[in-house]
C-alpha atoms as a PDB file:
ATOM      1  CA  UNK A   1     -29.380  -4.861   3.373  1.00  0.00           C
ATOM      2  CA  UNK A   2     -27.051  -1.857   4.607  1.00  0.00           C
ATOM      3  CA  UNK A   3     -28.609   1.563   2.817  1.00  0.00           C
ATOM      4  CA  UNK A   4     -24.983   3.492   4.070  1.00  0.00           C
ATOM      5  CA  UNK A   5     -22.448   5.429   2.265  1.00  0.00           C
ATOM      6  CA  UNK A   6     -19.965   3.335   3.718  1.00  0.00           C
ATOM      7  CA  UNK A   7     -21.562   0.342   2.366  1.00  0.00           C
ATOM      8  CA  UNK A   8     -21.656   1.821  -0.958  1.00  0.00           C
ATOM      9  CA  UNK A   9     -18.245   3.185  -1.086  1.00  0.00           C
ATOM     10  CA  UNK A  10     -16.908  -0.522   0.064  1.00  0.00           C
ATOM     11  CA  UNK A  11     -18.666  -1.754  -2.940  1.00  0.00           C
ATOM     12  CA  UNK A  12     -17.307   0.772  -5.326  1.00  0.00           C
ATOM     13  CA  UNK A  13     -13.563   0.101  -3.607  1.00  0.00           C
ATOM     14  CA  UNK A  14     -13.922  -3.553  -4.165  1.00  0.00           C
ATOM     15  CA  UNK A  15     -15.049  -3.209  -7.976  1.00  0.00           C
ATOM     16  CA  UNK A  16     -12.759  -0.826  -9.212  1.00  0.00           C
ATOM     17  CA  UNK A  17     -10.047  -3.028  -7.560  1.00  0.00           C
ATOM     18  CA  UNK A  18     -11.771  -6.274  -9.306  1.00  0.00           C
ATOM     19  CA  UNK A  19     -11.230  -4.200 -12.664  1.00  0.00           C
ATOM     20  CA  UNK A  20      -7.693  -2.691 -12.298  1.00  0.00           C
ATOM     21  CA  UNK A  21      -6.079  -6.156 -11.252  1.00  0.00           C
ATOM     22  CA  UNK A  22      -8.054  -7.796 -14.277  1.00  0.00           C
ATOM     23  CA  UNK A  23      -7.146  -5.054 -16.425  1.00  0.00           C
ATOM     24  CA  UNK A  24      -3.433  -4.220 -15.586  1.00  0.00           C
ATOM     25  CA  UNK A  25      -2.501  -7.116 -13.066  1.00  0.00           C
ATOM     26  CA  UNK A  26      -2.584  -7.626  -9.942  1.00  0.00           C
ATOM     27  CA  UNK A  27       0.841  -6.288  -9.489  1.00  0.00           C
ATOM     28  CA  UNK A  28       0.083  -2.911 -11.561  1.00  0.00           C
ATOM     29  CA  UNK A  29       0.464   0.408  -8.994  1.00  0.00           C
ATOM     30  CA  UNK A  30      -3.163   1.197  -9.903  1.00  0.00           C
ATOM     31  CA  UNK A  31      -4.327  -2.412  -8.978  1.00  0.00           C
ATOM     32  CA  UNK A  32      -2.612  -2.245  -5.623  1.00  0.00           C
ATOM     33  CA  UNK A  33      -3.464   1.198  -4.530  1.00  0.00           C
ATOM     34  CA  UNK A  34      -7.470   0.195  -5.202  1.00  0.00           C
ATOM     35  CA  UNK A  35      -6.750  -2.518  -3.270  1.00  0.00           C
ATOM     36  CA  UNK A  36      -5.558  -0.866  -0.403  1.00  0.00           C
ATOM     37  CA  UNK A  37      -8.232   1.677  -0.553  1.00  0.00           C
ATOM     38  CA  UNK A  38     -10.679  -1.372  -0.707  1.00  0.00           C
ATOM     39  CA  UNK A  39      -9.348  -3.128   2.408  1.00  0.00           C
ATOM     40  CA  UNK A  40      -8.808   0.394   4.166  1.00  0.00           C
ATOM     41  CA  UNK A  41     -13.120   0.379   3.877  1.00  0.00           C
ATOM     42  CA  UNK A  42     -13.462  -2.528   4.871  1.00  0.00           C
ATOM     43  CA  UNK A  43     -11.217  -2.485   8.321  1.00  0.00           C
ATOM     44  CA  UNK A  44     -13.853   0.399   9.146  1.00  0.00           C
ATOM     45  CA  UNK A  45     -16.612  -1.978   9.083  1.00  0.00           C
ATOM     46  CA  UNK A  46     -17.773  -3.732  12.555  1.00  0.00           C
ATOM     47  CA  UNK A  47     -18.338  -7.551  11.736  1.00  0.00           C
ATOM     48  CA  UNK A  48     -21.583  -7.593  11.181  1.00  0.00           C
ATOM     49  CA  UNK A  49     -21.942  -4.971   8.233  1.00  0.00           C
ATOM     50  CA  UNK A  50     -18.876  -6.573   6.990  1.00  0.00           C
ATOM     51  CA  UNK A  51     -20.724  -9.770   6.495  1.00  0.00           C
ATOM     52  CA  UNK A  52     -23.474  -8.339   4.809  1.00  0.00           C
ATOM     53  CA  UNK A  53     -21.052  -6.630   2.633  1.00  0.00           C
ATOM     54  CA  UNK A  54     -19.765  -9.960   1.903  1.00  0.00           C
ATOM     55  CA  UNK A  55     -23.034 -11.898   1.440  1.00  0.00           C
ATOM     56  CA  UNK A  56     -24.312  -9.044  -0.776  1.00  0.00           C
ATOM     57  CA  UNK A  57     -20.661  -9.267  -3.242  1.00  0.00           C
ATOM     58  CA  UNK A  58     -22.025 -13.241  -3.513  1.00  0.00           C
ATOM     59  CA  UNK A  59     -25.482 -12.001  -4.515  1.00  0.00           C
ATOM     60  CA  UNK A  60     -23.870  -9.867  -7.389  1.00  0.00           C
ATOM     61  CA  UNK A  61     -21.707 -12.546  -8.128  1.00  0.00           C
ATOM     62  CA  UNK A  62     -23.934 -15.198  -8.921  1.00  0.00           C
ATOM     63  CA  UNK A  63     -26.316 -12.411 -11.192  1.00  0.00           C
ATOM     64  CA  UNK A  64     -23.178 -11.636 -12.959  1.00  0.00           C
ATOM     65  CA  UNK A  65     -22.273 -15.368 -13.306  1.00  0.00           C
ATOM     66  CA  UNK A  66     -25.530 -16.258 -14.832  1.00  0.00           C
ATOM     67  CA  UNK A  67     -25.493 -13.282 -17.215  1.00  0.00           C
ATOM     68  CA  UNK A  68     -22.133 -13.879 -18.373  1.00  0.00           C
END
């Protein structure tokens, strides 16, 4: 598993921007500019952290299904 800030942040990005569009819709300012921050992360990932990232997110989401 990545142990980078990068990695981190990406996560962070990508779960405030899972909140805000839940929260105040996907069309809220505050949902869109997380987004944009999120994706902004992500372009700075080379493909093979990027996958990671996204095989970790699966990870979470299946603990998160099963808990909730």
């Amino acid at each position: 598993m990545m142990e980078n800030k990068l990695f981190e942040k990406t996560f962070d990005a990508w779960n405030l921007a899972s909140v805000a569009a839940r929260v105040w819709g996907p069309e809220s300012n505050i949902a869109q500019k997380a987004q944009k921050d999120f994706y902004r992360l992500l372009m700075a990932m080379d493909d093979q952290t990027k996958l990671d990232f996204f095989e970790y997110l699966e990870k979470v989401k299946v603990r998160l299904d099963f808990w909730g």
